[in-house]
C-alpha atoms as a PDB file:
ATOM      1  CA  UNK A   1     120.876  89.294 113.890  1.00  0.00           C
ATOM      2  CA  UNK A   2     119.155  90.322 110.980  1.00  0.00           C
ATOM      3  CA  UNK A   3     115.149  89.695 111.129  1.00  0.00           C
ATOM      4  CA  UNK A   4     112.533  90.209 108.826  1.00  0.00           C
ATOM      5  CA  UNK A   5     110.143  93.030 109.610  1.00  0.00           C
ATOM      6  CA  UNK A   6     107.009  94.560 108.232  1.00  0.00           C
ATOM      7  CA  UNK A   7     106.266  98.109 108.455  1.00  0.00           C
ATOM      8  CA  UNK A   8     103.165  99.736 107.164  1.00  0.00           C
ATOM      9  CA  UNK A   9     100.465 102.569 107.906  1.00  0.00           C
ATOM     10  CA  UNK A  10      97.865 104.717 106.549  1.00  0.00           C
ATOM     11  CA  UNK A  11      96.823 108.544 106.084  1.00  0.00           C
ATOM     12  CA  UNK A  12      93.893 109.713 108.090  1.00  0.00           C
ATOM     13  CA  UNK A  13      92.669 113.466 106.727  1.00  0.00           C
ATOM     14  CA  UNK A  14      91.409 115.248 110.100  1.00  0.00           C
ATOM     15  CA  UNK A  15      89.222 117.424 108.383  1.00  0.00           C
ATOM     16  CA  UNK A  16      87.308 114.944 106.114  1.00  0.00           C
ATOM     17  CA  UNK A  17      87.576 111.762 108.251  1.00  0.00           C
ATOM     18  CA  UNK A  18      89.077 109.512 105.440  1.00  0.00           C
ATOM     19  CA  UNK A  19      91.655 107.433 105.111  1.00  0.00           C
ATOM     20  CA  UNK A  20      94.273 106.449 102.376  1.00  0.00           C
ATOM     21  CA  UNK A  21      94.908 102.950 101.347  1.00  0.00           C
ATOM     22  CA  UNK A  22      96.882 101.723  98.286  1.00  0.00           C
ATOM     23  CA  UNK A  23      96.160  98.895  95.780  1.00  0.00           C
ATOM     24  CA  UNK A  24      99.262  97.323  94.430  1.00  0.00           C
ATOM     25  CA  UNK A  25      97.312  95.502  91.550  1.00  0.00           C
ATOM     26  CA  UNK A  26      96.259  95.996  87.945  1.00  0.00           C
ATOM     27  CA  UNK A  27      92.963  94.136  87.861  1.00  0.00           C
ATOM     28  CA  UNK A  28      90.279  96.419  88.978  1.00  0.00           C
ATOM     29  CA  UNK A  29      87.563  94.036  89.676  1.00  0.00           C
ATOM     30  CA  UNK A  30      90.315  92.106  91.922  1.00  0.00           C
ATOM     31  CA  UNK A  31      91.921  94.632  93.222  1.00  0.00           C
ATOM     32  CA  UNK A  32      92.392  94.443  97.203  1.00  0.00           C
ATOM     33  CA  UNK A  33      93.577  97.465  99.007  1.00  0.00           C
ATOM     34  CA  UNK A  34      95.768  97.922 102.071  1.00  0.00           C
ATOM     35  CA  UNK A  35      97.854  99.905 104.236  1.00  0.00           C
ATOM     36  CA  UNK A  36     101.064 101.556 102.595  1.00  0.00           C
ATOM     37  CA  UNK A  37     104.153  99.110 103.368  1.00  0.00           C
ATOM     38  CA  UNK A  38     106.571  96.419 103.245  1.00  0.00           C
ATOM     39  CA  UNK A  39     108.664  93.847 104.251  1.00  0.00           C
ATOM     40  CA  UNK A  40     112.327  95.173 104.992  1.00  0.00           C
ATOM     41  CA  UNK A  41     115.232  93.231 106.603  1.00  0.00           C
ATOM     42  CA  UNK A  42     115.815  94.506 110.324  1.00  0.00           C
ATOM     43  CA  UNK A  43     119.345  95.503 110.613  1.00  0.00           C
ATOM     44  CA  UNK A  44     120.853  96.685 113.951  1.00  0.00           C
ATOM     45  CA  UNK A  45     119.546 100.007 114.809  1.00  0.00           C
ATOM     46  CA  UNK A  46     117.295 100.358 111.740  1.00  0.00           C
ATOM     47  CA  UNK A  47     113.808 102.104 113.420  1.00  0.00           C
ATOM     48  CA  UNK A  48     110.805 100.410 111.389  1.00  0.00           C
ATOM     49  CA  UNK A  49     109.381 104.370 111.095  1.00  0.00           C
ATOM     50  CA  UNK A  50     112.385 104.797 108.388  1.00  0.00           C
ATOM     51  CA  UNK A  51     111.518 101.765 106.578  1.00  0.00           C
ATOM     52  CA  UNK A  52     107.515 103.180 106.585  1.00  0.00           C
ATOM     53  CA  UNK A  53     109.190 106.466 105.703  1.00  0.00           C
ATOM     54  CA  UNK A  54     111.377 105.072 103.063  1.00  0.00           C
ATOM     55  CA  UNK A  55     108.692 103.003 101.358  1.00  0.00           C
ATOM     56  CA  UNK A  56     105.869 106.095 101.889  1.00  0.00           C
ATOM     57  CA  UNK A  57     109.068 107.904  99.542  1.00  0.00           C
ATOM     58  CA  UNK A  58     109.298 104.743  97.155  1.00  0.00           C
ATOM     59  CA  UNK A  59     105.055 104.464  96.500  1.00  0.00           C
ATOM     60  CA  UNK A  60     103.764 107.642  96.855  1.00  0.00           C
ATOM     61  CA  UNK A  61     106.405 110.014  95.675  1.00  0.00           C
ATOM     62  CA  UNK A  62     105.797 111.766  99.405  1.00  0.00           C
ATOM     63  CA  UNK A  63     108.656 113.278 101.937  1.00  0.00           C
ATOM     64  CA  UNK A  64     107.293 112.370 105.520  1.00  0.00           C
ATOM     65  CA  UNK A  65     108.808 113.445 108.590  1.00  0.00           C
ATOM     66  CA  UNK A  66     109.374 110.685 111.407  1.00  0.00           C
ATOM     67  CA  UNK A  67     107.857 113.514 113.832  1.00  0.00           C
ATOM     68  CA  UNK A  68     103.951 112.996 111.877  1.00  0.00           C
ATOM     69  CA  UNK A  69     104.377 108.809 111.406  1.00  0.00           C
ATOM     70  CA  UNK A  70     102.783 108.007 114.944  1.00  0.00           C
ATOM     71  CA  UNK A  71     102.975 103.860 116.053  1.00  0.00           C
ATOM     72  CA  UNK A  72      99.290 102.376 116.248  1.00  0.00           C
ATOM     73  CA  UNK A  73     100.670  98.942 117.551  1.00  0.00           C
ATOM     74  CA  UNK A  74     102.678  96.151 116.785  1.00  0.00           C
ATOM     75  CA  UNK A  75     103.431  92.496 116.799  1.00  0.00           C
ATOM     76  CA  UNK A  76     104.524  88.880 115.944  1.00  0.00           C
ATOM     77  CA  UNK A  77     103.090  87.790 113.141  1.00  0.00           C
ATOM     78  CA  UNK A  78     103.492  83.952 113.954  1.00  0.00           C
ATOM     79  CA  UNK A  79     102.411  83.030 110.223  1.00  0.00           C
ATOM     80  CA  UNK A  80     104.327  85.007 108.659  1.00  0.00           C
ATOM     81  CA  UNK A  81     107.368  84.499 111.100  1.00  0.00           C
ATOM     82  CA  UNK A  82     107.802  88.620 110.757  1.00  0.00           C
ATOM     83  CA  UNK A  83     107.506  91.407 113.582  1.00  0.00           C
ATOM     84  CA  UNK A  84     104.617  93.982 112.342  1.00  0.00           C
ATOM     85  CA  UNK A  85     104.719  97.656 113.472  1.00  0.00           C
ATOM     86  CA  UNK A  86     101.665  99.369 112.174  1.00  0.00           C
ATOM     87  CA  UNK A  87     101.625 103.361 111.901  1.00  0.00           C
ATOM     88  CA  UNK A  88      99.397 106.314 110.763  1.00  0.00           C
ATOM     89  CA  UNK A  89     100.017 109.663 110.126  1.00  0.00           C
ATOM     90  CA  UNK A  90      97.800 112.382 110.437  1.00  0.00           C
ATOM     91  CA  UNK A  91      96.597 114.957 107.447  1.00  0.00           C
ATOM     92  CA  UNK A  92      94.680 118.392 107.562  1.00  0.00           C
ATOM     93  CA  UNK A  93      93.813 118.008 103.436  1.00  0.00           C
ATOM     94  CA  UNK A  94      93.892 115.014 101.685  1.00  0.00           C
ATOM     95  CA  UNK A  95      96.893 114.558  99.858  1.00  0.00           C
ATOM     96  CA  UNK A  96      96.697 114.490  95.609  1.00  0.00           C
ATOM     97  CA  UNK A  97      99.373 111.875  94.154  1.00  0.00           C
ATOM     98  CA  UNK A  98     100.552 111.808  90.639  1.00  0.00           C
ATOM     99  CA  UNK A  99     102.949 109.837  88.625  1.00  0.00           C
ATOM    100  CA  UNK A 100     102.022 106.300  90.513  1.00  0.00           C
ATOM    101  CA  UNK A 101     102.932 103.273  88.956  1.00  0.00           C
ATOM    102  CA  UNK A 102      99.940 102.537  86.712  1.00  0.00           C
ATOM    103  CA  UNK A 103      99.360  99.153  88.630  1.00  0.00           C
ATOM    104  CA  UNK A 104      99.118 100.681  91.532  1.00  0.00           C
ATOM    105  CA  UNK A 105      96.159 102.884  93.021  1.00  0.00           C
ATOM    106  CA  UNK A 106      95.419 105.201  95.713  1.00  0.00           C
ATOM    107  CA  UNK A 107      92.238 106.543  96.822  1.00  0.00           C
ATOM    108  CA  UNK A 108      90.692 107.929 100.177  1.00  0.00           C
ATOM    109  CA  UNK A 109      87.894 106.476 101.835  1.00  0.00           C
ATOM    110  CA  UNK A 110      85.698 106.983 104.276  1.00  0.00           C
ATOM    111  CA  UNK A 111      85.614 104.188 107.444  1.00  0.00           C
ATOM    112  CA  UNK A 112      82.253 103.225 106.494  1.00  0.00           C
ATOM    113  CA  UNK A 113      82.999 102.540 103.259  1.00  0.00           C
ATOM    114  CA  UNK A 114      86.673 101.023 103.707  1.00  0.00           C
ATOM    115  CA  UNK A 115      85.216  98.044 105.560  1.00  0.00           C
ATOM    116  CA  UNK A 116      83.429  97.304 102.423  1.00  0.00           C
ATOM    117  CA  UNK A 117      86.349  96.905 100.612  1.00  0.00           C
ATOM    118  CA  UNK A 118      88.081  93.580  99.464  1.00  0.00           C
ATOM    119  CA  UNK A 119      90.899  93.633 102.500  1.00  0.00           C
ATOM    120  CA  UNK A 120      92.880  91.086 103.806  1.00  0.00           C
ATOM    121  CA  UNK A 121      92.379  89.725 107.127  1.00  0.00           C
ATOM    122  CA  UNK A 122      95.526  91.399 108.579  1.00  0.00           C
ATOM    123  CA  UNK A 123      94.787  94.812 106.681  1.00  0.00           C
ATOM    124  CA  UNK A 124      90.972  94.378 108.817  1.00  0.00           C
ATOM    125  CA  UNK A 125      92.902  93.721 111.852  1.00  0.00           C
ATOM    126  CA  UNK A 126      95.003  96.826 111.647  1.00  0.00           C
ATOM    127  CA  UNK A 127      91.871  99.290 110.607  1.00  0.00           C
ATOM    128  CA  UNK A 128      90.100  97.726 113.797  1.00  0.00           C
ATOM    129  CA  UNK A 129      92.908  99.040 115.716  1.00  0.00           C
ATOM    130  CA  UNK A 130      92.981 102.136 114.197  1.00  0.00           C
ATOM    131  CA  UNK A 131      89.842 103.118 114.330  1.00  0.00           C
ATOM    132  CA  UNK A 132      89.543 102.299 117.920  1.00  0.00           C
ATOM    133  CA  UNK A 133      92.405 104.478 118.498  1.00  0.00           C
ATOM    134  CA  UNK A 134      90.626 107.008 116.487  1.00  0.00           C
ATOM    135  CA  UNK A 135      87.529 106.811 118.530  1.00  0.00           C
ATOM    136  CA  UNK A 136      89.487 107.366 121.574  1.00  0.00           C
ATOM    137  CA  UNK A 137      91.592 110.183 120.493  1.00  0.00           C
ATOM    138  CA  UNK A 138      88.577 112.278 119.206  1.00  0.00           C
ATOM    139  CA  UNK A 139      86.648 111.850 122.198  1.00  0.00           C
ATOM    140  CA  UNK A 140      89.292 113.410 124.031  1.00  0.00           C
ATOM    141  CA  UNK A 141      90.655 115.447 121.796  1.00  0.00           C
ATOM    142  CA  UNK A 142      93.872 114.170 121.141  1.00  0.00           C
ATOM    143  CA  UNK A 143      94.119 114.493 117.131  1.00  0.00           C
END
């Protein structure tokens, strides 16, 4: 059976504590920002990392290796009828892009100044997880 699935995630830069998110409009003073993703149609055997991978490729221009995409969480989205997965992969530098769609935007932020950003409820929901996992994994060391 084929389902509908939703893949998405976001950069975090170890050594200045931001984090990437991506703005698919063209209006500035409407523009909302979220994690990197999309909807895909789940065929058997396709691993929602490839689809994160493959749209990662498709947005940013960016090779990624399923080895640095690591799964935050995931779920049903009973709205939406779709199963989320929700990943984030790990920098040393913050990545410079180049040649993005002129509608789109990237831009690194710092936590503290991503929550102040127009995000969706869902996109909130996932950068609570996150940076609860985040919390966790630098007080023991695990990034």
């Amino acid at each position: 059976m084929n389902k509908r699935s939703y893949s998405s995630g976001l950069f975090y830069c170890t050594s200045t504590k931001r984090i990437l998110l991506y703005s698919p409009g063209k209006n500035p003073s409407a523009r909302s920002w979220r994690f990197i993703g999309s909807s895909y149609k789940n065929k058997k055997g396709q691993q929602p990392v490839n689809a994160l991978r493959s749209e990662i490729y498709k947005k940013l221009g960016l090779e990624s290796t399923t080895s640095s995409i690591r799964k935050l969480y995931d779920y049903a989205n009973a709205k939406t009828k779709k199963h989320n997965y929700v990943f984030f992969i790990t920098t040393s530098k913050e990545i410079k892009f180049k040649n993005l769609s002129s509608k789109s935007m990237v831009s690194w932020f710092s936590l503290k100044k991503a929550w102040k950003l127009n995000l969706s409820k869902q996109t909130r929901k996932d950068l609570f997880f996150f940076q609860k996992k985040l919390i966790a994994a630098e007080k023991f060391n695990f990034l």
